[in-house]
PDB file of N, CA and C in Angstrom:
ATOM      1  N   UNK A   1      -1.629  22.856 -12.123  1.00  0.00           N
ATOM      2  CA  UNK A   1      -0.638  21.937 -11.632  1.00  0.00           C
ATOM      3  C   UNK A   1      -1.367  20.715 -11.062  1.00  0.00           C
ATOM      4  N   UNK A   2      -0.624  19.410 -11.167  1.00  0.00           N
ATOM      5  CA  UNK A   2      -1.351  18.637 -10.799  1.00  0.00           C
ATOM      6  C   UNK A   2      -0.575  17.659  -9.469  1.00  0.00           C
ATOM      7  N   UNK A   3      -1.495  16.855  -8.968  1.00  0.00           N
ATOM      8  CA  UNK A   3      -0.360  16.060  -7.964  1.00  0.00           C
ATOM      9  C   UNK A   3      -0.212  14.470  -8.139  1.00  0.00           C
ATOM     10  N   UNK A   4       0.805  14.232  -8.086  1.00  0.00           N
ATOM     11  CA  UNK A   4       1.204  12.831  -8.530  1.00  0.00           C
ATOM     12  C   UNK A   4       1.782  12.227  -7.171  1.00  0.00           C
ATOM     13  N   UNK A   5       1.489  10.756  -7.446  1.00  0.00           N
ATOM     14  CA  UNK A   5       1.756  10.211  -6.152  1.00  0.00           C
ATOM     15  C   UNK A   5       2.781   8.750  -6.590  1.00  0.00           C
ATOM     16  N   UNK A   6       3.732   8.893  -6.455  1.00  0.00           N
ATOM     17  CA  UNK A   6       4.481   7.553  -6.406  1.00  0.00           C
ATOM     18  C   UNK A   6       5.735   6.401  -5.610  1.00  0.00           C
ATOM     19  N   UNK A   7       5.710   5.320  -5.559  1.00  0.00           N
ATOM     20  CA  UNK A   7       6.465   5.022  -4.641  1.00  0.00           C
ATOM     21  C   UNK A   7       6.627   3.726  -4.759  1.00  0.00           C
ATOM     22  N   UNK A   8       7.848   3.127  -4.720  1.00  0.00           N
ATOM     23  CA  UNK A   8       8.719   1.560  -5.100  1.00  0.00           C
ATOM     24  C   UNK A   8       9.398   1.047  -4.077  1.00  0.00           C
ATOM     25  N   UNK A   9       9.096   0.256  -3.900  1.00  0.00           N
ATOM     26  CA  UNK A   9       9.331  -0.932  -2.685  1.00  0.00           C
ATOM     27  C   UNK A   9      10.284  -2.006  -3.261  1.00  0.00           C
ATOM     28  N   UNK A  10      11.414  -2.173  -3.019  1.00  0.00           N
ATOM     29  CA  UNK A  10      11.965  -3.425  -3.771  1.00  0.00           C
ATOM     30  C   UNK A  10      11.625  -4.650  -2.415  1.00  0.00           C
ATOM     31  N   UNK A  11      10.934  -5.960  -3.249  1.00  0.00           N
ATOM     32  CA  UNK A  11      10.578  -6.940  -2.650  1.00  0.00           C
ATOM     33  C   UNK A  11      11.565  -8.210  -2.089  1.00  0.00           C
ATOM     34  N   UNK A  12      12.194  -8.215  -2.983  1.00  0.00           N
ATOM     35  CA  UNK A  12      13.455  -9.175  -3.317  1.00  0.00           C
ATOM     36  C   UNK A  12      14.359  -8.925  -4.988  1.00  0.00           C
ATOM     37  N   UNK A  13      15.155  -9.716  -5.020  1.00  0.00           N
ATOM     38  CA  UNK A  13      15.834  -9.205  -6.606  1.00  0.00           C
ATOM     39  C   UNK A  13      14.661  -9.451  -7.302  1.00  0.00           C
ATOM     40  N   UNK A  14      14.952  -8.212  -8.339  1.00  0.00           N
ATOM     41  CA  UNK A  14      14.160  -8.573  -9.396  1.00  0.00           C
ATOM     42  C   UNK A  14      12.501  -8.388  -9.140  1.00  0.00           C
ATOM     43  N   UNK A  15      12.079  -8.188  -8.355  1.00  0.00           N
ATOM     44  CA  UNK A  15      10.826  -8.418  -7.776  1.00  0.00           C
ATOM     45  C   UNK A  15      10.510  -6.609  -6.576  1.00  0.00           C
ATOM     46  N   UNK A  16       9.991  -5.701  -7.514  1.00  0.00           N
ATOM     47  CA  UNK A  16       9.401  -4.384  -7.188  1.00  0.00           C
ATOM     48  C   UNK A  16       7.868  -4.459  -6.952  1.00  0.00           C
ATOM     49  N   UNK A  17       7.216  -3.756  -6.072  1.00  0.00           N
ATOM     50  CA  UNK A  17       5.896  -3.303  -5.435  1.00  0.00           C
ATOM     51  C   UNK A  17       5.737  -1.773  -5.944  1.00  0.00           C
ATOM     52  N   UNK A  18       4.927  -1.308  -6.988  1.00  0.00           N
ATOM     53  CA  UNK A  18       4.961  -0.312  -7.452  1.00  0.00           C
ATOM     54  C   UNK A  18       3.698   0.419  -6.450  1.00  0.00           C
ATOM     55  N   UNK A  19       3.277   0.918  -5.833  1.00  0.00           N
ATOM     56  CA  UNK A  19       2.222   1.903  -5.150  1.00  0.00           C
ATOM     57  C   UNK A  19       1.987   3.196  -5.870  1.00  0.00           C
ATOM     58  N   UNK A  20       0.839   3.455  -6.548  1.00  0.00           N
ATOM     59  CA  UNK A  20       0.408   4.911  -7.294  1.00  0.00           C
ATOM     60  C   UNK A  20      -0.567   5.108  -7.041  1.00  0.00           C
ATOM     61  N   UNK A  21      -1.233   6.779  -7.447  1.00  0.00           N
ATOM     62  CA  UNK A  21      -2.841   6.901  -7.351  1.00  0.00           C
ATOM     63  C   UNK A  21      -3.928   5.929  -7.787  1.00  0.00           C
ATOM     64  N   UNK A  22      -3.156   5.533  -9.086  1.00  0.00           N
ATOM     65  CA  UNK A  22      -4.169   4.489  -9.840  1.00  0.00           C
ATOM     66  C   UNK A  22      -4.176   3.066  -8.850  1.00  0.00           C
ATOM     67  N   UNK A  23      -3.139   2.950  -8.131  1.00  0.00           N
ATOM     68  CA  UNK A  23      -3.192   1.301  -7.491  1.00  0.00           C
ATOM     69  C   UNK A  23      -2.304   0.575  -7.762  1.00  0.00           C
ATOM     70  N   UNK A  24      -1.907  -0.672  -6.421  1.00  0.00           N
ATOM     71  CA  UNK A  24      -0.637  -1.294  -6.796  1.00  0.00           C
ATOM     72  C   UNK A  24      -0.542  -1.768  -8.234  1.00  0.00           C
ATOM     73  N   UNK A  25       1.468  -2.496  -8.786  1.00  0.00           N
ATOM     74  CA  UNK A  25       1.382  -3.170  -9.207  1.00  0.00           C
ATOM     75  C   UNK A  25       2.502  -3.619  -8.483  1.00  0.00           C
ATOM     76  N   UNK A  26       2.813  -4.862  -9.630  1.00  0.00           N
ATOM     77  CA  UNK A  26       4.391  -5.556  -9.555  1.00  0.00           C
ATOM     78  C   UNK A  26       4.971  -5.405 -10.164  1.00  0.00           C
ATOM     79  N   UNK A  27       5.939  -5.354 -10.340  1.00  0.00           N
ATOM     80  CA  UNK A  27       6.937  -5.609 -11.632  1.00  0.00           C
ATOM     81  C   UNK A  27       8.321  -7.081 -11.355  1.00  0.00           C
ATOM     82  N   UNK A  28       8.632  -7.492 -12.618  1.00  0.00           N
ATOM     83  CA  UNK A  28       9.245  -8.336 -12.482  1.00  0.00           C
ATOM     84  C   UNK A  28      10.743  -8.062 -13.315  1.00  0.00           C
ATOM     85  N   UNK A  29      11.721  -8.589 -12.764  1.00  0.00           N
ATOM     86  CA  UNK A  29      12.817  -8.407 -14.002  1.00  0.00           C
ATOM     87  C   UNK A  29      14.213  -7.321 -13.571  1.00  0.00           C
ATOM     88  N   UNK A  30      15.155  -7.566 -13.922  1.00  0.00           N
ATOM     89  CA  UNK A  30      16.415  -6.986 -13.627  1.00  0.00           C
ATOM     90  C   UNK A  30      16.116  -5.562 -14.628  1.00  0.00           C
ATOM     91  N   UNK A  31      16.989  -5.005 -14.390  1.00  0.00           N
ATOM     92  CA  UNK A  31      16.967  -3.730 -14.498  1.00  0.00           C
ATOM     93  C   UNK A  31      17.069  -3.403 -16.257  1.00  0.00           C
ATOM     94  N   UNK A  32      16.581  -2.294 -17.230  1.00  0.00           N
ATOM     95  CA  UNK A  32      16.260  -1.919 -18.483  1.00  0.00           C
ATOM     96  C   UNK A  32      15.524  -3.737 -18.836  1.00  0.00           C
ATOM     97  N   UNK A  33      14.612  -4.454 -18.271  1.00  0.00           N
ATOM     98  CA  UNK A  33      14.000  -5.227 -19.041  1.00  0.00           C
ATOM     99  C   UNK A  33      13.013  -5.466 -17.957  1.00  0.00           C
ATOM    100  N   UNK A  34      11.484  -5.059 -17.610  1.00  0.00           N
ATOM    101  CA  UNK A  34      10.554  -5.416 -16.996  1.00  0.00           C
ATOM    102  C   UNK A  34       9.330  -5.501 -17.484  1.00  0.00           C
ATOM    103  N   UNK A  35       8.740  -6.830 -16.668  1.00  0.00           N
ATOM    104  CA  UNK A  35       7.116  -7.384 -16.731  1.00  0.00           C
ATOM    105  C   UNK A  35       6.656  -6.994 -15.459  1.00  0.00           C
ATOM    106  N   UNK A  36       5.612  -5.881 -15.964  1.00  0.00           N
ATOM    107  CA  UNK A  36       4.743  -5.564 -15.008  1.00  0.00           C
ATOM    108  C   UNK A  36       2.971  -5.665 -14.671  1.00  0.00           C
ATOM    109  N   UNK A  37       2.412  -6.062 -13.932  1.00  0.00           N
ATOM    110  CA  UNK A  37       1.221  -6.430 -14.043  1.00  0.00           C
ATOM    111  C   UNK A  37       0.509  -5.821 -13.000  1.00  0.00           C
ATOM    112  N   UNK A  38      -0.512  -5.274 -13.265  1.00  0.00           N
ATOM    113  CA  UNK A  38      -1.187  -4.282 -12.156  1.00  0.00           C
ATOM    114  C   UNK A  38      -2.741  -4.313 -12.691  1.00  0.00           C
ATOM    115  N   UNK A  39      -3.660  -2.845 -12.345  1.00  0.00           N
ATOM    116  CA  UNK A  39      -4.966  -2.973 -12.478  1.00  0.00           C
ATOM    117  C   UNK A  39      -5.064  -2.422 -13.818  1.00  0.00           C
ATOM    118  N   UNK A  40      -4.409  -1.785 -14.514  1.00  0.00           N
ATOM    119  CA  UNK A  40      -4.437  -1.887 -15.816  1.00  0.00           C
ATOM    120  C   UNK A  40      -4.058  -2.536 -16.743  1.00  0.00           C
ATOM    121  N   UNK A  41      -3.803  -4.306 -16.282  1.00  0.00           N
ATOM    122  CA  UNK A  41      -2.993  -4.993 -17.253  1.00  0.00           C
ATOM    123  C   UNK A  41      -1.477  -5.441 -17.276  1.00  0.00           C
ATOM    124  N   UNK A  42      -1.116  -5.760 -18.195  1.00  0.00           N
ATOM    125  CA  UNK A  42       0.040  -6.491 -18.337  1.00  0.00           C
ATOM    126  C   UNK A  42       1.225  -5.575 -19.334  1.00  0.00           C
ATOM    127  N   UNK A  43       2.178  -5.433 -18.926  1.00  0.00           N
ATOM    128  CA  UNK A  43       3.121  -4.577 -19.742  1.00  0.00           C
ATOM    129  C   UNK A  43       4.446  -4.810 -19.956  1.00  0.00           C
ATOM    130  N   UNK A  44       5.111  -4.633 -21.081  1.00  0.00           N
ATOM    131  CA  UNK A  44       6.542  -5.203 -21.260  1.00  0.00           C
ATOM    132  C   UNK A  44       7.116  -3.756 -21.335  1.00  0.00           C
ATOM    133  N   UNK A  45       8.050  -3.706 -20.804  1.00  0.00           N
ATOM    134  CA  UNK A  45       9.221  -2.340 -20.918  1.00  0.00           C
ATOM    135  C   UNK A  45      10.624  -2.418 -20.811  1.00  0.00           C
ATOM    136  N   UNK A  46      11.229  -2.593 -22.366  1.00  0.00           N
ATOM    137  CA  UNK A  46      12.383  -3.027 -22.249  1.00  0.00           C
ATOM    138  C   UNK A  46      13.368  -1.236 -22.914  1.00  0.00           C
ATOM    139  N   UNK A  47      14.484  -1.283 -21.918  1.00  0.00           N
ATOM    140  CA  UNK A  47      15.197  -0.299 -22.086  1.00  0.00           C
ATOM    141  C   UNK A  47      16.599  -0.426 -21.735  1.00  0.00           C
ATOM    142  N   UNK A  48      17.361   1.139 -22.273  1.00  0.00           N
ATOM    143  CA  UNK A  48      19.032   1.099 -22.057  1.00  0.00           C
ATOM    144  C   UNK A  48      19.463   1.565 -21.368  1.00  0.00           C
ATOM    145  N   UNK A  49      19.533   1.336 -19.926  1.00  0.00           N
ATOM    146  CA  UNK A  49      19.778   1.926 -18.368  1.00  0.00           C
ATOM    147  C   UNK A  49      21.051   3.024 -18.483  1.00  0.00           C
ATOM    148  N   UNK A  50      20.663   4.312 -17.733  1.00  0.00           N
ATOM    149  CA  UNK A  50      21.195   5.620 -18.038  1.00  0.00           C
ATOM    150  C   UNK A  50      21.475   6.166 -19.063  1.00  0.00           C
ATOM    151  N   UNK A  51      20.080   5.928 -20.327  1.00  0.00           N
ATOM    152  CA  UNK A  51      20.167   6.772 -21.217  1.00  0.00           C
ATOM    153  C   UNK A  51      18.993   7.510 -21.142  1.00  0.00           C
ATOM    154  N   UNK A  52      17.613   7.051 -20.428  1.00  0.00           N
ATOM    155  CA  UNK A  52      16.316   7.588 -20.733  1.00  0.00           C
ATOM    156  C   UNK A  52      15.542   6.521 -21.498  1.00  0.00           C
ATOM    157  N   UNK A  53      15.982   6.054 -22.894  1.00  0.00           N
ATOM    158  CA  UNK A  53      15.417   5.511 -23.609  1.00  0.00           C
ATOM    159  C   UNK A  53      15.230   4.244 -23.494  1.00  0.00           C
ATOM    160  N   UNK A  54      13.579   4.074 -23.406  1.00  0.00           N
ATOM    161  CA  UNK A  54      12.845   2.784 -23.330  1.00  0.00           C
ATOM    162  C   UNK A  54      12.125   2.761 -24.427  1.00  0.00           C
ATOM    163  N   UNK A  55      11.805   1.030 -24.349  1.00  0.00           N
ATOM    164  CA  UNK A  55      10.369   0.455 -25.224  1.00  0.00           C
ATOM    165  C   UNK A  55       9.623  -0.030 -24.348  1.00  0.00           C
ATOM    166  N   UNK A  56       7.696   0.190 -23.958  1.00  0.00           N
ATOM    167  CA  UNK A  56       7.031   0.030 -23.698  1.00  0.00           C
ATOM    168  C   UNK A  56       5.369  -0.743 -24.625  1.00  0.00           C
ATOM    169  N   UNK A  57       5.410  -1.850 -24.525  1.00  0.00           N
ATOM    170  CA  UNK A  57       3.975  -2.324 -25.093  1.00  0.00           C
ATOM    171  C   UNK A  57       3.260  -3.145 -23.600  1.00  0.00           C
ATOM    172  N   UNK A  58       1.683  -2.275 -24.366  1.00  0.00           N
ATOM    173  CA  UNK A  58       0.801  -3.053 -23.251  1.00  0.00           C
ATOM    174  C   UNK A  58       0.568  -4.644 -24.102  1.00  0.00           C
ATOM    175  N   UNK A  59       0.435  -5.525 -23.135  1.00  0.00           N
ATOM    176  CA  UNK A  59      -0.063  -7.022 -23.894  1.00  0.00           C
ATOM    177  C   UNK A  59      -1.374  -7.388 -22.713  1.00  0.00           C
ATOM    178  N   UNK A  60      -1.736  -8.658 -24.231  1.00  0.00           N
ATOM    179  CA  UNK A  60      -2.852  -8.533 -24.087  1.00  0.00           C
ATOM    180  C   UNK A  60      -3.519  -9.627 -22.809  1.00  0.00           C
TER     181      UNK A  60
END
Protein backbone atom coordinates (compact mmCIF):
# COMPACT_ATOMS: atom_id res chain seq x y z
CA UNK A 1 0.00 0.00 0.00
CA UNK A 2 1.17 3.20 -0.68
CA UNK A 3 0.61 6.87 0.70
CA UNK A 4 -0.52 9.70 -1.29
CA UNK A 5 -0.65 13.14 -0.33
CA UNK A 6 -3.00 15.75 -1.83
CA UNK A 7 -4.58 19.04 -1.43
CA UNK A 8 -6.36 22.21 -3.44
CA UNK A 9 -6.57 25.56 -2.40
CA UNK A 10 -8.87 27.65 -4.56
CA UNK A 11 -6.99 31.08 -5.05
CA UNK A 12 -9.56 33.15 -6.74
CA UNK A 13 -12.00 32.04 -9.79
CA UNK A 14 -10.50 30.03 -11.95
CA UNK A 15 -7.17 30.17 -10.31
CA UNK A 16 -6.29 26.65 -7.96
CA UNK A 17 -2.92 26.00 -5.78
CA UNK A 18 -2.45 22.34 -6.24
CA UNK A 19 0.03 21.02 -3.10
CA UNK A 20 1.37 17.17 -3.64
CA UNK A 21 4.32 14.95 -2.69
CA UNK A 22 5.89 15.82 -5.94
CA UNK A 23 5.41 19.81 -5.27
CA UNK A 24 3.25 22.76 -5.88
CA UNK A 25 1.44 23.63 -8.94
CA UNK A 26 -1.23 25.99 -10.42
CA UNK A 27 -3.80 25.46 -12.39
CA UNK A 28 -5.74 27.81 -14.44
CA UNK A 29 -9.31 27.67 -15.97
CA UNK A 30 -13.05 27.05 -15.13
CA UNK A 31 -14.06 23.85 -14.50
CA UNK A 32 -13.71 20.39 -17.26
CA UNK A 33 -11.04 22.79 -19.13
CA UNK A 34 -7.55 23.40 -17.25
CA UNK A 35 -3.87 24.81 -17.76
CA UNK A 36 -1.72 23.64 -15.32
CA UNK A 37 1.91 24.37 -14.71
CA UNK A 38 4.06 22.98 -11.99
CA UNK A 39 7.62 21.17 -11.56
CA UNK A 40 6.86 18.81 -14.10
CA UNK A 41 5.81 21.12 -16.81
CA UNK A 42 2.98 22.38 -18.55
CA UNK A 43 -0.37 20.46 -19.08
CA UNK A 44 -3.71 20.80 -20.84
CA UNK A 45 -6.74 18.76 -19.37
CA UNK A 46 -9.82 19.21 -20.98
CA UNK A 47 -12.97 17.23 -19.74
CA UNK A 48 -16.95 16.51 -19.24
CA UNK A 49 -17.71 17.50 -15.59
CA UNK A 50 -19.60 14.55 -13.72
CA UNK A 51 -18.82 11.99 -16.03
CA UNK A 52 -15.10 10.97 -15.10
CA UNK A 53 -14.00 11.43 -18.56
CA UNK A 54 -11.08 13.63 -19.41
CA UNK A 55 -8.37 14.54 -22.05
CA UNK A 56 -4.96 15.15 -20.74
CA UNK A 57 -1.66 16.22 -22.92
CA UNK A 58 1.63 17.26 -21.47
CA UNK A 59 3.01 20.38 -23.76
CA UNK A 60 5.97 21.27 -24.50
Amino acid sequence: MSLRFFKRKKIAKGITLNMSKSGPSLSFGPRGAKFTIGKRGKRLSLGVPGTGLFYSKKLK
